[in-house]
N, C-alpha and C. Protein backbone atom coordinates (compact mmCIF):
# COMPACT_ATOMS: atom_id res chain seq x y z
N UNK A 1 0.85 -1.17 0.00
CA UNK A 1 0.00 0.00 0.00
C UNK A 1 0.90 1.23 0.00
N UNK A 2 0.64 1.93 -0.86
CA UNK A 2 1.40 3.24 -0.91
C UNK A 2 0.47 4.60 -0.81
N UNK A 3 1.07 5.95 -0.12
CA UNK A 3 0.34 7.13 -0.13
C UNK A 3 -0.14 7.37 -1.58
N UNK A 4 -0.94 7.90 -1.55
CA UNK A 4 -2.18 8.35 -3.35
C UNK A 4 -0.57 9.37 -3.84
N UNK A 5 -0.18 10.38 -2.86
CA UNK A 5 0.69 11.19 -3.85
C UNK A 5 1.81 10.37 -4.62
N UNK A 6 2.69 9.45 -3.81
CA UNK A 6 3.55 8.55 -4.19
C UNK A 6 3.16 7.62 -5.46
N UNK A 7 1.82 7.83 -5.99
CA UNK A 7 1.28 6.82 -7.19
C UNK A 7 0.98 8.24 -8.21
N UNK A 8 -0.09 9.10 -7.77
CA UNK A 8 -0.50 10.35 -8.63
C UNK A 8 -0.04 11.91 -8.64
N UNK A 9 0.16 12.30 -9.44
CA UNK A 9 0.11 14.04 -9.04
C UNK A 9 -0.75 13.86 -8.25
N UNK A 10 -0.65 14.86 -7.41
CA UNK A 10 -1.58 15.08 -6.54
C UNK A 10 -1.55 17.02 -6.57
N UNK A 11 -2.68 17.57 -6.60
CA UNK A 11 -2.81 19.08 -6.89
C UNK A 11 -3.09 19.75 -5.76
N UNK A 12 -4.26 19.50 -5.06
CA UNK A 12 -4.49 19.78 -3.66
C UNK A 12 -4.62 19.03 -2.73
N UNK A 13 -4.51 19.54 -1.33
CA UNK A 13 -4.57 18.19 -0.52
C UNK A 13 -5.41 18.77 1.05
N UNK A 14 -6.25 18.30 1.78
CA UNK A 14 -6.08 19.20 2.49
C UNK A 14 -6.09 18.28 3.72
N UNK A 15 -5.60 18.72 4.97
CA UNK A 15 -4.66 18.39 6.13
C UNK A 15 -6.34 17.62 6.80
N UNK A 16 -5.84 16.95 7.66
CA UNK A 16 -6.76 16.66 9.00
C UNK A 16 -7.10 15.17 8.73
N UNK A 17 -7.79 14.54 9.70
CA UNK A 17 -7.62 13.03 9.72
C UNK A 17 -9.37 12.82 9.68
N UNK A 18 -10.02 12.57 9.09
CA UNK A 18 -10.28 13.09 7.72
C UNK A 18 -10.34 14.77 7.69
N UNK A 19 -10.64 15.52 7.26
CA UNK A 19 -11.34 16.28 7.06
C UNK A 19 -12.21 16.37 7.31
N UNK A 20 -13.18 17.85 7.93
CA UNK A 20 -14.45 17.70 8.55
C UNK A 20 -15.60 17.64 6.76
N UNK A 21 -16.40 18.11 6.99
CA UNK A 21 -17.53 18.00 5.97
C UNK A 21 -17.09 19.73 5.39
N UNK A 22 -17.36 20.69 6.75
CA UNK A 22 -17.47 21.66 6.78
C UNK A 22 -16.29 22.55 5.67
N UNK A 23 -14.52 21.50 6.43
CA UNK A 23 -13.70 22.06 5.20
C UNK A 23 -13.82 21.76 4.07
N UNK A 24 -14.36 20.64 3.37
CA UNK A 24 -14.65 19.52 2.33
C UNK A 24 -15.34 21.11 1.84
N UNK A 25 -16.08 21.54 1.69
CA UNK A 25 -17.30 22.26 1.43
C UNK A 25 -16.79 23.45 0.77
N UNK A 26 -16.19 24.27 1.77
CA UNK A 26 -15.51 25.46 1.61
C UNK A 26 -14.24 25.68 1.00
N UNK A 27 -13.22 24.32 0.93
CA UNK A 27 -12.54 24.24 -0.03
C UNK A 27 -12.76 23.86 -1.50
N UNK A 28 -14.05 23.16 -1.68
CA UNK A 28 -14.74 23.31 -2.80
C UNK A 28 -15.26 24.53 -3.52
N UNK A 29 -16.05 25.21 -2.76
CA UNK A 29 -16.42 26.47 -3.15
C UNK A 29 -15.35 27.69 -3.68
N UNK A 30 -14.66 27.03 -2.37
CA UNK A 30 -13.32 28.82 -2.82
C UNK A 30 -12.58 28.37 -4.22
N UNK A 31 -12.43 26.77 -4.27
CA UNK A 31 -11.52 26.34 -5.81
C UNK A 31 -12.51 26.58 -6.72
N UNK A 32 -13.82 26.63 -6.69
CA UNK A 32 -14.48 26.48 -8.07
C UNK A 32 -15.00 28.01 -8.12
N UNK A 33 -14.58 28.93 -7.55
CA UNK A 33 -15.33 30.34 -7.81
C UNK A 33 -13.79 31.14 -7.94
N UNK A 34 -12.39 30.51 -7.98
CA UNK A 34 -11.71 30.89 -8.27
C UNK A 34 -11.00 32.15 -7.17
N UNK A 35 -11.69 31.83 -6.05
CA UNK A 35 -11.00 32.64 -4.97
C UNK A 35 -9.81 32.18 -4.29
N UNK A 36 -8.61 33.02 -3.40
CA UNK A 36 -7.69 32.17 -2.61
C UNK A 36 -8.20 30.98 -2.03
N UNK A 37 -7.89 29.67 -1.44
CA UNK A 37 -8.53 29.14 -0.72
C UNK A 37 -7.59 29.07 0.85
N UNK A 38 -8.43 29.46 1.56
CA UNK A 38 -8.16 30.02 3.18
C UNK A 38 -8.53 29.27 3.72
N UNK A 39 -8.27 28.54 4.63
CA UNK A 39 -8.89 27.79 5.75
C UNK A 39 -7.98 27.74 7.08
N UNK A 40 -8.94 27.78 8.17
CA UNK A 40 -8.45 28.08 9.12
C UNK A 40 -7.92 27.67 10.09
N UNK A 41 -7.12 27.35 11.10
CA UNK A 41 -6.40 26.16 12.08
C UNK A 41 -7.31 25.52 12.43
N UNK A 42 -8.14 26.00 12.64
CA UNK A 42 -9.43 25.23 13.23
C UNK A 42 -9.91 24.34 12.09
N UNK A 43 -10.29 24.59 11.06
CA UNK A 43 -10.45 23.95 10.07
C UNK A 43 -9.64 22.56 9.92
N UNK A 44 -8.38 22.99 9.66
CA UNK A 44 -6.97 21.88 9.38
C UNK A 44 -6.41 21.38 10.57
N UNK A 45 -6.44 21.70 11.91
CA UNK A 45 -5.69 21.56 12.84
C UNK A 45 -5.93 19.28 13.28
N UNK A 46 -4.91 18.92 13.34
CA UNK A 46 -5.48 17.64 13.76
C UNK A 46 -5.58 17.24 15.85
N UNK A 47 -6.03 16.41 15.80
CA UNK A 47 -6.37 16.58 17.10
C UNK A 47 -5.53 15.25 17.77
């Protein structure tokens, strides 16, 4: 078994064990409307 980047480009990625829904969402939105995408420690932070 190998990490996905170690097999594919990989373009974006975003941090946390999974990811909540909430960042899932908002990093969608900010990539497809072409804004920075920002997210916040709280967002990415793992626990």
């Amino acid at each position: 078994v190998h990490p996905i980047h170690e097999v594919v480009k990989i373009d974006y990625s975003l941090p946390g064990c999974p990811p909540s829904a909430d960042t899932i969402w908002t990093f969608i939105n900010e990539l497809l409307s072409g804004q920075a995408i920002v997210l916040s420690y709280r967002q990415i932070h793992y626990d």
